[in-house]
C-alpha atoms as a PDB file:
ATOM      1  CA  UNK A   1     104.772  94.612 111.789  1.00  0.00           C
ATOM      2  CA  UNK A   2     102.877  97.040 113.968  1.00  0.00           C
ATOM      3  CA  UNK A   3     101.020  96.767 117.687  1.00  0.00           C
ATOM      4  CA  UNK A   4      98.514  99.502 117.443  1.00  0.00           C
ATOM      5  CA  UNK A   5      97.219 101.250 120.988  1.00  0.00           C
ATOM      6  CA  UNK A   6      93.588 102.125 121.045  1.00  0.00           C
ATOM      7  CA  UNK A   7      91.648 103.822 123.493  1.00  0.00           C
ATOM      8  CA  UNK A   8      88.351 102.982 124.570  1.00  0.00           C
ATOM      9  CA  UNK A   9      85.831 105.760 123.192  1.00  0.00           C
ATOM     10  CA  UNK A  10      83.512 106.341 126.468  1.00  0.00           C
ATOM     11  CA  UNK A  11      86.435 106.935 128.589  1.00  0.00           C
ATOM     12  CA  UNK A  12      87.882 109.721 125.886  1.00  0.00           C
ATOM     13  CA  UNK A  13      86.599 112.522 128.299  1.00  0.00           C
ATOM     14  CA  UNK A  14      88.608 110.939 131.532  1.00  0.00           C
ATOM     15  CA  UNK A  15      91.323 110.600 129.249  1.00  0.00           C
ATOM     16  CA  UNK A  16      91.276 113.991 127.706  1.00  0.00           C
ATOM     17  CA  UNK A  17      91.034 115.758 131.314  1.00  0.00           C
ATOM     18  CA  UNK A  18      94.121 112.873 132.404  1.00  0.00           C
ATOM     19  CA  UNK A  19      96.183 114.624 129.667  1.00  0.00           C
ATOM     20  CA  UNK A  20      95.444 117.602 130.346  1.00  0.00           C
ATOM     21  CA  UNK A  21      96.140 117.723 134.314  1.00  0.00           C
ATOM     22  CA  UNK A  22      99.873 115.813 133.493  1.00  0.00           C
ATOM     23  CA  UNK A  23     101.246 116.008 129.919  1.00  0.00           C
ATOM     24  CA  UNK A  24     104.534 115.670 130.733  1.00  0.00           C
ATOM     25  CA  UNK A  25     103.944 112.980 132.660  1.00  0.00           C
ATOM     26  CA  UNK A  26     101.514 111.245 130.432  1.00  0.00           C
ATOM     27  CA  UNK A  27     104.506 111.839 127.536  1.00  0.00           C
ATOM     28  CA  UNK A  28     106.804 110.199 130.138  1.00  0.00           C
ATOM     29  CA  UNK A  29     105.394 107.069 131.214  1.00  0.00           C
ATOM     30  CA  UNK A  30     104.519 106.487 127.352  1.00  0.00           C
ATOM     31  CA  UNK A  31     107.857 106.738 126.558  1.00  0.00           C
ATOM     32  CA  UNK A  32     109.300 104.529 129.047  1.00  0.00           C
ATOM     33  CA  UNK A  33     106.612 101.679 127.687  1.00  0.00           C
ATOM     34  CA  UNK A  34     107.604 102.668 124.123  1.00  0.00           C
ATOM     35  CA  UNK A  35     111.248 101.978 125.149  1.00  0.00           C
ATOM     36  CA  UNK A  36     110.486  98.780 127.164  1.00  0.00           C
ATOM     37  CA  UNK A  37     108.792  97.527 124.744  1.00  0.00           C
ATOM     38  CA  UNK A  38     111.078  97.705 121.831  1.00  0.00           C
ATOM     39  CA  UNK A  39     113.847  96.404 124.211  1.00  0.00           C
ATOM     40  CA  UNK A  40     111.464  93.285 124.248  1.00  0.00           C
ATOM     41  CA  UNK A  41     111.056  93.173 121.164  1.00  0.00           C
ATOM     42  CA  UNK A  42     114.826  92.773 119.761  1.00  0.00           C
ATOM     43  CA  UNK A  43     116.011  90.829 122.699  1.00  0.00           C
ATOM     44  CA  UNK A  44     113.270  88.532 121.635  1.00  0.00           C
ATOM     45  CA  UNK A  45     114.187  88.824 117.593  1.00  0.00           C
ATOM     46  CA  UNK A  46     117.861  87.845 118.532  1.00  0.00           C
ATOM     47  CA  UNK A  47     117.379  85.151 120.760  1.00  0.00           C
ATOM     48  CA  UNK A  48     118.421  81.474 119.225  1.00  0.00           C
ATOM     49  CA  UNK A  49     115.234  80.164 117.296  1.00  0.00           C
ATOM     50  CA  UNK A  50     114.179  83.537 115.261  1.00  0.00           C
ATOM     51  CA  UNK A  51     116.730  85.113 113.553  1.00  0.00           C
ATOM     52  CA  UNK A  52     118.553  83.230 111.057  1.00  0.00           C
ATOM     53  CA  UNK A  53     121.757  82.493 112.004  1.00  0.00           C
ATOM     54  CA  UNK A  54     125.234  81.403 109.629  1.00  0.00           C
ATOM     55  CA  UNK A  55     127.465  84.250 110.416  1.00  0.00           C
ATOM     56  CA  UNK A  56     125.730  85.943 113.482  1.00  0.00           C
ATOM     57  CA  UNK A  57     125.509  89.328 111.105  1.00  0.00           C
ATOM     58  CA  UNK A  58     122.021  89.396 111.246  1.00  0.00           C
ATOM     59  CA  UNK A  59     121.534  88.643 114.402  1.00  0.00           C
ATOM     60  CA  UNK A  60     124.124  91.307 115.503  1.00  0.00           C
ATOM     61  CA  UNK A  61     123.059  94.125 113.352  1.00  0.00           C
ATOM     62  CA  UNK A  62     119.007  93.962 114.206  1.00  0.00           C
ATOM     63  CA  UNK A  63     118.605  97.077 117.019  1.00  0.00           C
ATOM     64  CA  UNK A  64     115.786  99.459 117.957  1.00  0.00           C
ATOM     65  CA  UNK A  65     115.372 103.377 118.205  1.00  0.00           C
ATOM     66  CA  UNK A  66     112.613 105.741 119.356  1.00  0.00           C
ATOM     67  CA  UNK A  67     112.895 109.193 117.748  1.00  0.00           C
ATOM     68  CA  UNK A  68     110.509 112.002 118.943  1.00  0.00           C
ATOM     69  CA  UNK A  69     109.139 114.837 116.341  1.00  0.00           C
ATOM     70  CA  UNK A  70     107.018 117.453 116.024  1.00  0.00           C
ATOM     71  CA  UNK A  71     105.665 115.553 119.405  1.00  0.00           C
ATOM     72  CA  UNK A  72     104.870 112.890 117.529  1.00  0.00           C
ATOM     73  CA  UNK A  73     106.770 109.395 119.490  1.00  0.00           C
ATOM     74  CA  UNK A  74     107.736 106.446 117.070  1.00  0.00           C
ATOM     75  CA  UNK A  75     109.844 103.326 117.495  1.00  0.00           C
ATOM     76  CA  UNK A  76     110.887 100.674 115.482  1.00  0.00           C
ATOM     77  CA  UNK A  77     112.911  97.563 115.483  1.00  0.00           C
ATOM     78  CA  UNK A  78     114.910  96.385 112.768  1.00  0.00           C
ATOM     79  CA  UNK A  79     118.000  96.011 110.305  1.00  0.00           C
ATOM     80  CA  UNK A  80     119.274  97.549 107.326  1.00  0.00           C
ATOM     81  CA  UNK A  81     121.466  94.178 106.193  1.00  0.00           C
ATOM     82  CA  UNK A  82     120.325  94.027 102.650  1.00  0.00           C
ATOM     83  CA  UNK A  83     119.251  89.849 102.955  1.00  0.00           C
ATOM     84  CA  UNK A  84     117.321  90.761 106.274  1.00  0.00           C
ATOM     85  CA  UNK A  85     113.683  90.994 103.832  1.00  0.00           C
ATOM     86  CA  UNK A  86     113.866  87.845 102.277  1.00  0.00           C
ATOM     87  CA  UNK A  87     114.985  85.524 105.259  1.00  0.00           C
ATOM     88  CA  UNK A  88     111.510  87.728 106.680  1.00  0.00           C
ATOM     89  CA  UNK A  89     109.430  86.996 104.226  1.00  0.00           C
ATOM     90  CA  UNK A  90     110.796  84.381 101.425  1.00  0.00           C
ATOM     91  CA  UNK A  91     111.019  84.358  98.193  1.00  0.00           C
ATOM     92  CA  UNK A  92     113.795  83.580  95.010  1.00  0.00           C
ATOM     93  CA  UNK A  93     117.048  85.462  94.522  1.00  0.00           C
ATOM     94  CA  UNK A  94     120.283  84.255  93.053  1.00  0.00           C
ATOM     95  CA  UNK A  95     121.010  83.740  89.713  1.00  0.00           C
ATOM     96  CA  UNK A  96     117.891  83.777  87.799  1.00  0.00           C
ATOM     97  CA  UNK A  97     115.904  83.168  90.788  1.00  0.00           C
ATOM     98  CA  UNK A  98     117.701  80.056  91.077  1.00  0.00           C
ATOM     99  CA  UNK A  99     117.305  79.797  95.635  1.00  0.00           C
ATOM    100  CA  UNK A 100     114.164  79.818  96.508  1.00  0.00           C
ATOM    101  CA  UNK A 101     114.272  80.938 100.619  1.00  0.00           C
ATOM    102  CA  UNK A 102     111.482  79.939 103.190  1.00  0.00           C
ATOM    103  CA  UNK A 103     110.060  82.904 105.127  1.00  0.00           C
ATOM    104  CA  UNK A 104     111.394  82.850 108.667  1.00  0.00           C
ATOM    105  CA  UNK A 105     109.061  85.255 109.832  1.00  0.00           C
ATOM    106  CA  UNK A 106     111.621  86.068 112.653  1.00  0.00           C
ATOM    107  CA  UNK A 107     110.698  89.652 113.236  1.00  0.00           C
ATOM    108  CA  UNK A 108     107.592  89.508 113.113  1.00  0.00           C
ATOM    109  CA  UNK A 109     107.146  86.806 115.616  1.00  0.00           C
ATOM    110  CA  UNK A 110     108.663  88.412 118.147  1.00  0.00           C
ATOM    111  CA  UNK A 111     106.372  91.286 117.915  1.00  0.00           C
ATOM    112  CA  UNK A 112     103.238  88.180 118.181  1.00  0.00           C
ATOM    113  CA  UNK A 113     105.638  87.463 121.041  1.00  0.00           C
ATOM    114  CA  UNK A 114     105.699  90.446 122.673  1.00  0.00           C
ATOM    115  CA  UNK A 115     102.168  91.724 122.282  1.00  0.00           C
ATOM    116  CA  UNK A 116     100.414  91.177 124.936  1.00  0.00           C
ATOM    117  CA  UNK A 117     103.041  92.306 127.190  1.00  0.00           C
ATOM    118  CA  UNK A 118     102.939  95.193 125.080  1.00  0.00           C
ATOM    119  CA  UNK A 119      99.702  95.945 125.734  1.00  0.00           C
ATOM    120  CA  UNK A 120      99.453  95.406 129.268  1.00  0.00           C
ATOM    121  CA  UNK A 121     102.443  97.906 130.029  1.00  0.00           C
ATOM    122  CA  UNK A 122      99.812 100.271 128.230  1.00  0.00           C
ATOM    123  CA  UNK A 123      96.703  99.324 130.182  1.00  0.00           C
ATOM    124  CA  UNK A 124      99.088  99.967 133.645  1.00  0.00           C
ATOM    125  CA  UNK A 125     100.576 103.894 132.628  1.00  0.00           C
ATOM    126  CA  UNK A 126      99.418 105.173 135.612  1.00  0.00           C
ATOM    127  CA  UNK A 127      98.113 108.719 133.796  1.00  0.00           C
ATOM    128  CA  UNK A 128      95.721 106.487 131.883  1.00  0.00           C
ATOM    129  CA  UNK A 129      93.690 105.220 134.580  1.00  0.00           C
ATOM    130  CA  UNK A 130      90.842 106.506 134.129  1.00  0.00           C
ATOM    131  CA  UNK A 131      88.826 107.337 137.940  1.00  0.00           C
END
């Protein structure tokens, strides 16, 4: 699942001169949306209703992480529990295919969830307003 942030085109050269006059704070207020955001996103994934829950493991072992590279910001929400793919998006397992599981969709409907908040805590960063 992915939210994708675009810009509008005529406004790149208020944008550009925006970035330029406050990087650091351009960086900054993106980050704190990045972070907000994913926080919305997993509190949202773990609520009662979307991820499936027997044993809680699931549940308790879905989290969220930003990492920063080569300036470059990305975030993600997720697991690595082995079963958390096919309660996501279905399919057969078992011997010889023998449990057929619905898709639960539970991640990725708390990113449909989430996405217009998402996008509105872009449209506010402050640096982005173009005058």
């Amino acid at each position: 699942m992915r939210v994708d942030v675009q810009f509008d085109h005529n406004k790149m050269d208020g944008l550009i001169k925006a970035m330029e006059a406050s990087p650091e704070t351009l960086q900054s207020e993106v980050k704190g949306v990045m972070v907000s955001s994913l926080m919305q996103v997993h509190a949202t994934a773990v609520r009662p209703g979307y991820a499936p829950y027997r044993t809680g493991n699931l549940r308790r072992q879905i989290g969220w992480k930003l990492q920063e590279r080569s300036g470059l910001l990305e975030g993600a929400v997720g697991t690595n529990v082995v079963y958390a793919r096919i309660h996501e998006f279905g399919g057969t397992t078992g011997r010889n295919g023998s449990v057929t599981i619905q898709p639960k969709r539970y991640m990725g409907r708390a990113v449909d969830a989430s996405r217009e908040d998402i996008k509105d805590r872009f449209r506010k960063i402050q640096v982005l307003k173009i005058r």
